[in-house]
PDB file of N, CA and C in Angstrom:
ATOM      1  N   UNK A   1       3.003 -20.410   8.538  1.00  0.00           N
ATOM      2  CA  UNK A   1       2.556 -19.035   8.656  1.00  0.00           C
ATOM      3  C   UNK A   1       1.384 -18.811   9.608  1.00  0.00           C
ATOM      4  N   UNK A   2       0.892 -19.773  10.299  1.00  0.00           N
ATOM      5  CA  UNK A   2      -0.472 -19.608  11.079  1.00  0.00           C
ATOM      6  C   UNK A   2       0.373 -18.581  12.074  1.00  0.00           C
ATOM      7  N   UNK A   3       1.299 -19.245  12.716  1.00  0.00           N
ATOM      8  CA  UNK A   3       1.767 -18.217  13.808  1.00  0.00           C
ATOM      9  C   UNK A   3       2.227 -16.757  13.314  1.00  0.00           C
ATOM     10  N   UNK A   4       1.876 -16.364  12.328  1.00  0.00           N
ATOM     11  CA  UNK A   4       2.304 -14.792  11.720  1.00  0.00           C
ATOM     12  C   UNK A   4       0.956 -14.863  11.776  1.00  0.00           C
ATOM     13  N   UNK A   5      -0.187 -15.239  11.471  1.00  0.00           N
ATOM     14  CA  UNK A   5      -1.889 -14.687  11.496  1.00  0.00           C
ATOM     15  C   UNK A   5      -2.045 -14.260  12.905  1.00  0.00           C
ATOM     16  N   UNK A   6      -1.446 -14.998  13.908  1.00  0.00           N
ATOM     17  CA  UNK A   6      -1.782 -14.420  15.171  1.00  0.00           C
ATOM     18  C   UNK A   6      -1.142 -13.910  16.198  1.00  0.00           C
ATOM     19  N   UNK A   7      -0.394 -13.074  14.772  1.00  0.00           N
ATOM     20  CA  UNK A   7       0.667 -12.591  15.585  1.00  0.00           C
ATOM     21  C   UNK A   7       0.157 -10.913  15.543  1.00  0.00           C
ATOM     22  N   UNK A   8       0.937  -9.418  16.509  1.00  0.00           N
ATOM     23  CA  UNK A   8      -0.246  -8.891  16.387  1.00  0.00           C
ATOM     24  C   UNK A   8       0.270  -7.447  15.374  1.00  0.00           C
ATOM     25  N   UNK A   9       1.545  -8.155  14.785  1.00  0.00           N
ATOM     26  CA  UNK A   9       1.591  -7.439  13.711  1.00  0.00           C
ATOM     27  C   UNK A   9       0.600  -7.264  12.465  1.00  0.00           C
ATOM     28  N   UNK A  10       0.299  -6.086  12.015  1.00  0.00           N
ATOM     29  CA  UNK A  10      -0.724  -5.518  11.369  1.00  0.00           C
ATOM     30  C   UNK A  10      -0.660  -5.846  10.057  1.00  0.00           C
ATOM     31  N   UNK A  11       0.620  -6.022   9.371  1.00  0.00           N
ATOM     32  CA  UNK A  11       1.418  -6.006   7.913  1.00  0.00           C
ATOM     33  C   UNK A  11       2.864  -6.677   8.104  1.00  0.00           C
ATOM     34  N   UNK A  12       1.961  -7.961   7.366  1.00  0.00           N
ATOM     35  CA  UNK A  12       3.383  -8.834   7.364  1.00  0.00           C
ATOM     36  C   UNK A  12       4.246  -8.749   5.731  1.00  0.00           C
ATOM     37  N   UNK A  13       5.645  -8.793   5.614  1.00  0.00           N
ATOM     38  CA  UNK A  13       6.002  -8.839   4.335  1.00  0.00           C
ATOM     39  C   UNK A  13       6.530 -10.629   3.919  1.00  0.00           C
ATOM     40  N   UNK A  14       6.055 -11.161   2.831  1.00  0.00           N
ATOM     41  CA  UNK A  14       6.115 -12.334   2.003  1.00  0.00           C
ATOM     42  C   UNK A  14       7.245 -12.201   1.050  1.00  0.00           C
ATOM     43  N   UNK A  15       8.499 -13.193   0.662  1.00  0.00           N
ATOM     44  CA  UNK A  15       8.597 -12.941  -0.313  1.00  0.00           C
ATOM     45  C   UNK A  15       8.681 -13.653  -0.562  1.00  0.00           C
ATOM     46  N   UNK A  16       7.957 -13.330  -2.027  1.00  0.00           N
ATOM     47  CA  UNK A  16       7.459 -14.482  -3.441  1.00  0.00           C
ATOM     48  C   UNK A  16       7.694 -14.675  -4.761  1.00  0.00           C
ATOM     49  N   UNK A  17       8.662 -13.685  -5.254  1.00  0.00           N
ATOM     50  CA  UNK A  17       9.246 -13.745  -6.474  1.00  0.00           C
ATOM     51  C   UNK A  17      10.050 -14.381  -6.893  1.00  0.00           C
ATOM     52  N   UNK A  18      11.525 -14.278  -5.738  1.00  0.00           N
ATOM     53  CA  UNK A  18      12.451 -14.924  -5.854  1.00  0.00           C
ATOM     54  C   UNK A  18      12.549 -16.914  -5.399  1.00  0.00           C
ATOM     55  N   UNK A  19      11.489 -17.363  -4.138  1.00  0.00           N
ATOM     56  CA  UNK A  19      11.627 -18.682  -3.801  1.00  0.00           C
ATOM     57  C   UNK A  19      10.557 -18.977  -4.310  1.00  0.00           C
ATOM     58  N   UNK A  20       9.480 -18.652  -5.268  1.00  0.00           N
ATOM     59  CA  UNK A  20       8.803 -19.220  -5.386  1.00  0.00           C
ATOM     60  C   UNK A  20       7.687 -20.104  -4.647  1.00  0.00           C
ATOM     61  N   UNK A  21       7.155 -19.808  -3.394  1.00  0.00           N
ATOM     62  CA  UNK A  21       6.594 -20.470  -2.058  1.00  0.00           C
ATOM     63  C   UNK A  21       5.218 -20.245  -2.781  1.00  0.00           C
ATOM     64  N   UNK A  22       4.160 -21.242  -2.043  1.00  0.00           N
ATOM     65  CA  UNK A  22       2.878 -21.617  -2.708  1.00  0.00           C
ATOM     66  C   UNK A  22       1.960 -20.611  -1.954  1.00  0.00           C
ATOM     67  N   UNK A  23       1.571 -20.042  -2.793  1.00  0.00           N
ATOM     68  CA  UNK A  23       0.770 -19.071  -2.192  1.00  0.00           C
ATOM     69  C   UNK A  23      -0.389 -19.079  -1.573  1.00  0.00           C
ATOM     70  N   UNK A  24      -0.813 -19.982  -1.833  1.00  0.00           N
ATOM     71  CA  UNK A  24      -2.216 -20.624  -0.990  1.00  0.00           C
ATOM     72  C   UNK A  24      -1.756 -20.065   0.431  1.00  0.00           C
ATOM     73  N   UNK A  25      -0.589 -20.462   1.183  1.00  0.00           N
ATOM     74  CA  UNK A  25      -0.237 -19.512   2.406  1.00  0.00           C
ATOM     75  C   UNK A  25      -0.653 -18.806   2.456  1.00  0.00           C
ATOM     76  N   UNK A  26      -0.852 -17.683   1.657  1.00  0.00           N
ATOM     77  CA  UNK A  26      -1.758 -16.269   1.896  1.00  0.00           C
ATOM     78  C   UNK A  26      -3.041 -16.041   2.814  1.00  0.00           C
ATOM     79  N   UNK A  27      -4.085 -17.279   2.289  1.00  0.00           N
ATOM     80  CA  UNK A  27      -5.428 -17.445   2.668  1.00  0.00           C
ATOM     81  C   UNK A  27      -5.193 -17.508   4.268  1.00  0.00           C
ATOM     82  N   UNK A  28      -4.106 -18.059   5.261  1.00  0.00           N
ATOM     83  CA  UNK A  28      -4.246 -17.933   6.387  1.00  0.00           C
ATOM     84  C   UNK A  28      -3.650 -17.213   6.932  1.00  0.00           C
ATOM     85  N   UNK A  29      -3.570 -15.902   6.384  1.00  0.00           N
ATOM     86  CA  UNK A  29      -2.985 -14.081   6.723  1.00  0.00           C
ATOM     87  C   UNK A  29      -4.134 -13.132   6.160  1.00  0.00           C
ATOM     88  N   UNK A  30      -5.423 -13.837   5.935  1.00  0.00           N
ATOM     89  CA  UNK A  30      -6.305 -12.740   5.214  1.00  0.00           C
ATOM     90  C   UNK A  30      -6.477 -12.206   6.553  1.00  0.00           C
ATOM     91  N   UNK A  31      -6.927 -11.930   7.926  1.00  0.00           N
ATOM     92  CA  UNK A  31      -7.030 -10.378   8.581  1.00  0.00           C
ATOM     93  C   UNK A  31      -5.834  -9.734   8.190  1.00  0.00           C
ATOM     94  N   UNK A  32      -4.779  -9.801   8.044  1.00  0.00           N
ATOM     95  CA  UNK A  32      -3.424  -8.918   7.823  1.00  0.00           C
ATOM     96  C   UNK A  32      -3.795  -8.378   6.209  1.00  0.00           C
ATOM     97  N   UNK A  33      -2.512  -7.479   6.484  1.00  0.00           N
ATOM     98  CA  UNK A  33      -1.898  -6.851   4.994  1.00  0.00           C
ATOM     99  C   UNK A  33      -1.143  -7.468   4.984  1.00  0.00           C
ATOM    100  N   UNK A  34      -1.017  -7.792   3.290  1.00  0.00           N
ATOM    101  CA  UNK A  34       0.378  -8.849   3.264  1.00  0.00           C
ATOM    102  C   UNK A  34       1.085  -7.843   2.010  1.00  0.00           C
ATOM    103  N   UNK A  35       2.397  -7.487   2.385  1.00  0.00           N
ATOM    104  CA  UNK A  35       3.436  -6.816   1.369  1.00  0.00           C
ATOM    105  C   UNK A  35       3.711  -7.828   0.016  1.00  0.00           C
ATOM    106  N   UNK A  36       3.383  -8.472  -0.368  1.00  0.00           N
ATOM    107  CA  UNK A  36       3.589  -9.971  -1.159  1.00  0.00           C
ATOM    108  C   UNK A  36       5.322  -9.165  -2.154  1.00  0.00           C
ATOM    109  N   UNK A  37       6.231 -10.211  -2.111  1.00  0.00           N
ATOM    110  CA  UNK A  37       7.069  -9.863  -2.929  1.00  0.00           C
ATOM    111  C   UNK A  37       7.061 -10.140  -4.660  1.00  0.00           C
ATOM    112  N   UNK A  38       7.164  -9.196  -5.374  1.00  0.00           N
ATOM    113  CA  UNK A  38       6.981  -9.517  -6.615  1.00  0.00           C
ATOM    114  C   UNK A  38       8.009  -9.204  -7.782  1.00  0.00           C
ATOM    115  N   UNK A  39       9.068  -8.719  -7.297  1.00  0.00           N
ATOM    116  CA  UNK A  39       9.991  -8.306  -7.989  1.00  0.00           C
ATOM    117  C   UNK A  39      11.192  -9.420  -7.296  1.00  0.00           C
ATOM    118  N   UNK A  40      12.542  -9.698  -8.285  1.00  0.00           N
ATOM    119  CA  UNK A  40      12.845 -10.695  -7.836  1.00  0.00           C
ATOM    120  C   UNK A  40      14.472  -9.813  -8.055  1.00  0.00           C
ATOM    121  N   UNK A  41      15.106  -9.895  -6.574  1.00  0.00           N
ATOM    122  CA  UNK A  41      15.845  -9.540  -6.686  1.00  0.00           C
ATOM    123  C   UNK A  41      17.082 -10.210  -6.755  1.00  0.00           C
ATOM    124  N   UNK A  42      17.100 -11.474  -6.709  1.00  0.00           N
ATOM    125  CA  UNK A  42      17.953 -12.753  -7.436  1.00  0.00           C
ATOM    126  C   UNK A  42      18.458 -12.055  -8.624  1.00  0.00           C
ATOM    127  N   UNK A  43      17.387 -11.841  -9.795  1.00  0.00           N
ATOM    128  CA  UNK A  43      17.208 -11.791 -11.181  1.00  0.00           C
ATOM    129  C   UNK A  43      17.979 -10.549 -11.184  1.00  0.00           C
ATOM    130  N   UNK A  44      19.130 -10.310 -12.104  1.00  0.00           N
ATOM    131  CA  UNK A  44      19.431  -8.893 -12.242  1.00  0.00           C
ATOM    132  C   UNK A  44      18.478  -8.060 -13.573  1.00  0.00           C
ATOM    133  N   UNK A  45      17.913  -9.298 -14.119  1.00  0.00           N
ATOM    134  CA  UNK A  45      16.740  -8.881 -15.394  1.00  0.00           C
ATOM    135  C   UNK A  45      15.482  -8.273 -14.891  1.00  0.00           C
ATOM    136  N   UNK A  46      15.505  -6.686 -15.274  1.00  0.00           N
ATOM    137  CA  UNK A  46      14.373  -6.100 -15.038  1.00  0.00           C
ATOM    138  C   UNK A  46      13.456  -6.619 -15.483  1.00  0.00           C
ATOM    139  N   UNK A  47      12.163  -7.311 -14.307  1.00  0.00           N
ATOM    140  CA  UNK A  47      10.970  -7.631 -15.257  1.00  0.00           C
ATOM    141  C   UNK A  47      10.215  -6.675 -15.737  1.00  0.00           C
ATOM    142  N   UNK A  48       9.036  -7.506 -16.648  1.00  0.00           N
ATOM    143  CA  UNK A  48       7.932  -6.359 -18.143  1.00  0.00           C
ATOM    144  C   UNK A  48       7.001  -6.163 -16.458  1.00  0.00           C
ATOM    145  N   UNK A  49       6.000  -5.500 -17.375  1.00  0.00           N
ATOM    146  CA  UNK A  49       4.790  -4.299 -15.797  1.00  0.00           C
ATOM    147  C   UNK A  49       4.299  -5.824 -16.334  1.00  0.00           C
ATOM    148  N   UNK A  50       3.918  -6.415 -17.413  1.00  0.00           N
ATOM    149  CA  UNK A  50       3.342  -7.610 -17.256  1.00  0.00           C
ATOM    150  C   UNK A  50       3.603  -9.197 -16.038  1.00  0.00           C
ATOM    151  N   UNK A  51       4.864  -9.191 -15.861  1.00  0.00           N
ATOM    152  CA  UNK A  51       5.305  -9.794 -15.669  1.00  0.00           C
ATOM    153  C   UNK A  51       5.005 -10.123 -14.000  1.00  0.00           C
ATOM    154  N   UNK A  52       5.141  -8.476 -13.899  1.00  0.00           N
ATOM    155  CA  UNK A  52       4.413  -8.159 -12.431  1.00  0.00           C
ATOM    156  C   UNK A  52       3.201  -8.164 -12.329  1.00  0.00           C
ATOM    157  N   UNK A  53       2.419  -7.373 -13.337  1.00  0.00           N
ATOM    158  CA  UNK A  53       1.744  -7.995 -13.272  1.00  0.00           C
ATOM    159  C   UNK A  53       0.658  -9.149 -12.842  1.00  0.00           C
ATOM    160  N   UNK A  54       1.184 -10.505 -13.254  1.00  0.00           N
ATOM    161  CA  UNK A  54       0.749 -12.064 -13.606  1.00  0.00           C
ATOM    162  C   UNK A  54       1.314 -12.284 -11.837  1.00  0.00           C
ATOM    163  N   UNK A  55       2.338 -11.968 -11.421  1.00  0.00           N
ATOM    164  CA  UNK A  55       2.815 -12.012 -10.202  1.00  0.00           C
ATOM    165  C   UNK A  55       1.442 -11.323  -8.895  1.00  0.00           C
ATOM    166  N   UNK A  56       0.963 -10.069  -9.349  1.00  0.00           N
ATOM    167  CA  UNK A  56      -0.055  -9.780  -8.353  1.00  0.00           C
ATOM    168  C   UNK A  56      -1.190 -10.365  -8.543  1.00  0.00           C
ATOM    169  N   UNK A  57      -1.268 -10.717  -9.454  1.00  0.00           N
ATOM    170  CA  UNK A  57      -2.777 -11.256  -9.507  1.00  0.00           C
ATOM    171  C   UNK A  57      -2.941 -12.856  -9.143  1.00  0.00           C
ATOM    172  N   UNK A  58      -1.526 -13.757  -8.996  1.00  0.00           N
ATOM    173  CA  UNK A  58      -1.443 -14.716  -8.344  1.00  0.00           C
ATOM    174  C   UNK A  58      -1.574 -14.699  -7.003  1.00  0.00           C
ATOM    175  N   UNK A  59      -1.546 -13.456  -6.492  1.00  0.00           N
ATOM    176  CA  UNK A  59      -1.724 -13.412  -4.783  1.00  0.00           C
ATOM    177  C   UNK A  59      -2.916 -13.106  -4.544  1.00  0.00           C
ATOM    178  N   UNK A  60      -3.785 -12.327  -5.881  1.00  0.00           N
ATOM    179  CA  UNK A  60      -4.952 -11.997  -5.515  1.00  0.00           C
ATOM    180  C   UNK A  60      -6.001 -13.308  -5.620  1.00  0.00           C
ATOM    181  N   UNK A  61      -5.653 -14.153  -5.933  1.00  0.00           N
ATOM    182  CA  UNK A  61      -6.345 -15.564  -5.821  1.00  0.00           C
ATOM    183  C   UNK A  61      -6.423 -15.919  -4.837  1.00  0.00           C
ATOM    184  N   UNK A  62      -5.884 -15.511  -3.445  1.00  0.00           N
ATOM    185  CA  UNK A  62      -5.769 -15.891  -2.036  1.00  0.00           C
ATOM    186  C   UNK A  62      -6.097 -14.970  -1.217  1.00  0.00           C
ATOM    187  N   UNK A  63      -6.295 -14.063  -1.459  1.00  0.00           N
ATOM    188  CA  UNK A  63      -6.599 -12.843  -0.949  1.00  0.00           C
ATOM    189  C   UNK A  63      -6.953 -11.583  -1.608  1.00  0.00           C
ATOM    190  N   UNK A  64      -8.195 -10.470  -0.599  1.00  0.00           N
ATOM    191  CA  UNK A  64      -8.605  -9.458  -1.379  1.00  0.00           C
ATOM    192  C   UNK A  64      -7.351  -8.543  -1.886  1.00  0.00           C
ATOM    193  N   UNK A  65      -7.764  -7.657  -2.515  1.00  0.00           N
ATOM    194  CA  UNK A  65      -6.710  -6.621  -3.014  1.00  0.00           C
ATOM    195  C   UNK A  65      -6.613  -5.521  -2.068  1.00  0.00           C
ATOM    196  N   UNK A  66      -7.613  -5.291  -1.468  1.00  0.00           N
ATOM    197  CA  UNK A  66      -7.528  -4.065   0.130  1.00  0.00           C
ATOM    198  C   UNK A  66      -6.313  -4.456   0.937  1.00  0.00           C
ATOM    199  N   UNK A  67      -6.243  -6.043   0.632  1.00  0.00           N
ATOM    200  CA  UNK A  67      -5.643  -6.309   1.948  1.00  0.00           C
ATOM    201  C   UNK A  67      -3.396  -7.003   1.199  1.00  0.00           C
ATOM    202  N   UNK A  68      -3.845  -7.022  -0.517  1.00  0.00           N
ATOM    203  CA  UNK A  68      -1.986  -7.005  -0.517  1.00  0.00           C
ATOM    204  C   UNK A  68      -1.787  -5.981  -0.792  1.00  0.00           C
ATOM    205  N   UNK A  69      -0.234  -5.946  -0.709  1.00  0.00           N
ATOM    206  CA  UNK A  69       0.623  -4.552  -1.127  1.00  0.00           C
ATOM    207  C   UNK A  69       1.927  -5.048  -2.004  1.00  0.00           C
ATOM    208  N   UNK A  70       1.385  -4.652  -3.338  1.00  0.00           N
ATOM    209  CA  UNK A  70       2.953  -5.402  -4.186  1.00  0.00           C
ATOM    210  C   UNK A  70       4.040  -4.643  -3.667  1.00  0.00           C
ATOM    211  N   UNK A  71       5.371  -5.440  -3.703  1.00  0.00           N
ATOM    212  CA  UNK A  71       6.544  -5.140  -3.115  1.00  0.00           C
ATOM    213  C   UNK A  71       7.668  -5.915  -3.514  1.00  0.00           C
ATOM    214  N   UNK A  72       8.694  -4.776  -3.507  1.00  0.00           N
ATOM    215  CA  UNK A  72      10.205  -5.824  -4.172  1.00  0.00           C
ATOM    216  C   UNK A  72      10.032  -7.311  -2.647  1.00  0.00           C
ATOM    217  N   UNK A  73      10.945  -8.102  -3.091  1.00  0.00           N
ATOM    218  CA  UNK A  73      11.005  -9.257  -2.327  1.00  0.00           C
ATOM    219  C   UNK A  73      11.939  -8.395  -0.820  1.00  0.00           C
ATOM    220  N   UNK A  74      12.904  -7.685  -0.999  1.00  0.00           N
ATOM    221  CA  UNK A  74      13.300  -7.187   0.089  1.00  0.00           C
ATOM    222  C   UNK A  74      14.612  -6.055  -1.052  1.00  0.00           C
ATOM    223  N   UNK A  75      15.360  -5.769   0.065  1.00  0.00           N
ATOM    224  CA  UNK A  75      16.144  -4.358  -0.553  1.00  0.00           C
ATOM    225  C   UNK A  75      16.858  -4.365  -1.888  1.00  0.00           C
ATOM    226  N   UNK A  76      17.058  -3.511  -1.777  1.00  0.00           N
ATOM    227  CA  UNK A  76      17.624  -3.350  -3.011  1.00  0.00           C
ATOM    228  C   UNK A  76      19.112  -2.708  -3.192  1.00  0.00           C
ATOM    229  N   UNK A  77      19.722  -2.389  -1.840  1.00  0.00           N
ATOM    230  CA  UNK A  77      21.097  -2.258  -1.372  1.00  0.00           C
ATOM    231  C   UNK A  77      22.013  -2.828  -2.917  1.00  0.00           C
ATOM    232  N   UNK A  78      22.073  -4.122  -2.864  1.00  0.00           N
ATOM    233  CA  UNK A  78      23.315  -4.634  -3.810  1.00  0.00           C
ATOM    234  C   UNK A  78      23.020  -4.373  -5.242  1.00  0.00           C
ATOM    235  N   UNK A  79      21.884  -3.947  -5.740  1.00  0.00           N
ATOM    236  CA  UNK A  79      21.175  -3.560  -7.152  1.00  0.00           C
ATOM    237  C   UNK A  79      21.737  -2.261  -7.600  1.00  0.00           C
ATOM    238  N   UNK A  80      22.626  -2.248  -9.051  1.00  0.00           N
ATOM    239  CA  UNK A  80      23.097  -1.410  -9.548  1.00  0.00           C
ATOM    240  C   UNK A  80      21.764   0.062  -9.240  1.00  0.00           C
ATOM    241  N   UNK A  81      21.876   0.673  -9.404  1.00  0.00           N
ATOM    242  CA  UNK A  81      20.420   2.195  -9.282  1.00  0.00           C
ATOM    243  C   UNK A  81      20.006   1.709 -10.515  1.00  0.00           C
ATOM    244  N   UNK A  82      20.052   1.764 -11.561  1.00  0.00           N
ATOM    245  CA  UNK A  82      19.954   2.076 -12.687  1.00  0.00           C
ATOM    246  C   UNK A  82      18.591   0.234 -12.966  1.00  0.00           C
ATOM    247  N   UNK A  83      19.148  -0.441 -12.314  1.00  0.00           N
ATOM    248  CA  UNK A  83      18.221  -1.742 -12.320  1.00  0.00           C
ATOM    249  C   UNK A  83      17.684  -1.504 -11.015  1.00  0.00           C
ATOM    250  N   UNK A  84      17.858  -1.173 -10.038  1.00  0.00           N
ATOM    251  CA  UNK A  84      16.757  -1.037  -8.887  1.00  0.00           C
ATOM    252  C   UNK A  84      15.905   0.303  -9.516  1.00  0.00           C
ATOM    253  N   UNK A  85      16.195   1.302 -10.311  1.00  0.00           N
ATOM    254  CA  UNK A  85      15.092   1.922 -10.851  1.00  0.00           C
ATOM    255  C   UNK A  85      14.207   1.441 -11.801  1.00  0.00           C
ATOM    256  N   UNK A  86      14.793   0.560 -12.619  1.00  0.00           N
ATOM    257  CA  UNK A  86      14.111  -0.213 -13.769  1.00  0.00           C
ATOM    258  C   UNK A  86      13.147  -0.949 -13.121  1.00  0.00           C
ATOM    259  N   UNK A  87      13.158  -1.940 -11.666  1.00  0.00           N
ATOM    260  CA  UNK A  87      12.519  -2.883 -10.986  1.00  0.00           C
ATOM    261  C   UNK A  87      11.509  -2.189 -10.162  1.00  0.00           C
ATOM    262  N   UNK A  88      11.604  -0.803 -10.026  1.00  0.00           N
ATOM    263  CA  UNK A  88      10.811   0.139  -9.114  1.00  0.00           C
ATOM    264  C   UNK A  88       9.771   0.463 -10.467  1.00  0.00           C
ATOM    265  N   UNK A  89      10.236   0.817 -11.686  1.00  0.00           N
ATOM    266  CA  UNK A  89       9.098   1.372 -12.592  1.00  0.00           C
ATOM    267  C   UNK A  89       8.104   0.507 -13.246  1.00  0.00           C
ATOM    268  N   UNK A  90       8.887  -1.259 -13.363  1.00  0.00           N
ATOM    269  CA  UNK A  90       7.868  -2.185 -13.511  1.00  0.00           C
ATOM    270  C   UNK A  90       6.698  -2.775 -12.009  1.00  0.00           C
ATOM    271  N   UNK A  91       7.362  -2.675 -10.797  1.00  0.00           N
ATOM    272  CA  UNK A  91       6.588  -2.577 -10.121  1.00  0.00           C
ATOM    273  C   UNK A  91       5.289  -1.773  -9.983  1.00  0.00           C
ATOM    274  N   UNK A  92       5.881  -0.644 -10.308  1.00  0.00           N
ATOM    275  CA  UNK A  92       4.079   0.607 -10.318  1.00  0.00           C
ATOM    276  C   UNK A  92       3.877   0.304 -11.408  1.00  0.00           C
ATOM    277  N   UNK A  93       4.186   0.340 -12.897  1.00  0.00           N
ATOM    278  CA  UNK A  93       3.622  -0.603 -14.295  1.00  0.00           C
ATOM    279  C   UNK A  93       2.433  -1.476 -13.841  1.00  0.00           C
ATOM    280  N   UNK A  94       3.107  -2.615 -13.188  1.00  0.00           N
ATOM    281  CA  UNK A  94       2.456  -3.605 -13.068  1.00  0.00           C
ATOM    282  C   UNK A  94       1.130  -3.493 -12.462  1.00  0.00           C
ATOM    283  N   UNK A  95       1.497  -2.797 -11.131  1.00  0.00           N
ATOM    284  CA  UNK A  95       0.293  -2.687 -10.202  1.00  0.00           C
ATOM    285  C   UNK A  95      -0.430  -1.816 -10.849  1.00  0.00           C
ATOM    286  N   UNK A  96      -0.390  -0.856 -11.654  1.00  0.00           N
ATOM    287  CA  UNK A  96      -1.298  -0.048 -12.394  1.00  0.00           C
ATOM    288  C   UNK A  96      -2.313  -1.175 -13.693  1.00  0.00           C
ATOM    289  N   UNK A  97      -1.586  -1.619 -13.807  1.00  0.00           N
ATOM    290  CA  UNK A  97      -2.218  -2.900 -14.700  1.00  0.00           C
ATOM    291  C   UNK A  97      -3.069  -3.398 -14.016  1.00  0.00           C
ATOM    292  N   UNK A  98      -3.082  -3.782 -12.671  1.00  0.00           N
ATOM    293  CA  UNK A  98      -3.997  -4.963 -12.191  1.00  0.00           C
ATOM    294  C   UNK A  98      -5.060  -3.740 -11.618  1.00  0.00           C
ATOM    295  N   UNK A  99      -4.811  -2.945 -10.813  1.00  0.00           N
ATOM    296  CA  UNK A  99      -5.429  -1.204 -10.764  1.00  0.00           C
ATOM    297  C   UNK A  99      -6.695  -1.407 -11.622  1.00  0.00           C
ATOM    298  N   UNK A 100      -6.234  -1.217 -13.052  1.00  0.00           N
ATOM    299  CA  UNK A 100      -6.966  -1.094 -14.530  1.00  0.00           C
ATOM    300  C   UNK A 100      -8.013  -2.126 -14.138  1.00  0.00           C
ATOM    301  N   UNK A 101      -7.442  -3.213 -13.713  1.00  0.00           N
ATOM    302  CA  UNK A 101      -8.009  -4.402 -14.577  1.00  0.00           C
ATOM    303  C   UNK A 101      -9.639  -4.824 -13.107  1.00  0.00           C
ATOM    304  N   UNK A 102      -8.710  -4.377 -12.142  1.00  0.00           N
ATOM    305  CA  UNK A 102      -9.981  -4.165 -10.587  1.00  0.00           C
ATOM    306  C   UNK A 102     -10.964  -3.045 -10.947  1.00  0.00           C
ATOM    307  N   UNK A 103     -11.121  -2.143 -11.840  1.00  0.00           N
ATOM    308  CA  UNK A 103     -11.779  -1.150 -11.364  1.00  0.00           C
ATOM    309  C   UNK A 103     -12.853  -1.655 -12.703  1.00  0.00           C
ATOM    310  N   UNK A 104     -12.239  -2.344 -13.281  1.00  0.00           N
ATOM    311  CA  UNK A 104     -13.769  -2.639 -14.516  1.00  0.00           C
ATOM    312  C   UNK A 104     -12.989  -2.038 -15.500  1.00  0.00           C
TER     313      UNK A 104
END
């Protein structure tokens, strides 16, 4: 990933839900925004806002929170609606959780 730090895109997207990749990567994209993926679209099991949760706050160990943006891992095209809405409402769940948990 060094060559995505200097690259002169502004906001790079990660995804991290579904392969599981070590996130320590992050630390050498801190000038960027990183989209980090947190919803796993492998899984047809809607995850808990917790779940997402535990997922953003593993990226925030590598980087500030100004600088990720939780995000499905990529589209959501082949996802029944009804579970790409379920995976859209634990996503803002989640990030409202960690929200809570940044502001004191």
């Amino acid at each position: 990933l060094p060559q995505l730090a200097d690259s002169i895109a502004q906001q790079i997207s990660i995804e991290a839900a579904q392969p599981k990749i070590d996130l320590s990567v992050l630390k050498d994209l801190a000038p960027k925004k990183v989209m980090l993926g947190v919803i796993d679209l492998a899984d047809p099991e809607i995850e808990t806002p917790a779940k997402v949760a535990e997922r953003i706050r593993a990226g925030l160990k590598f980087m500030s929170a100004d600088k990720l943006l939780p995000a499905p891992d990529c589209g959501m095209k082949y996802l029944p609606r009804t579970t790409a809405f379920g995976k859209l409402k634990a996503l803002a769940a989640g990030a409202a959780i960690v929200r809570r948990e940044l502001a004191g």
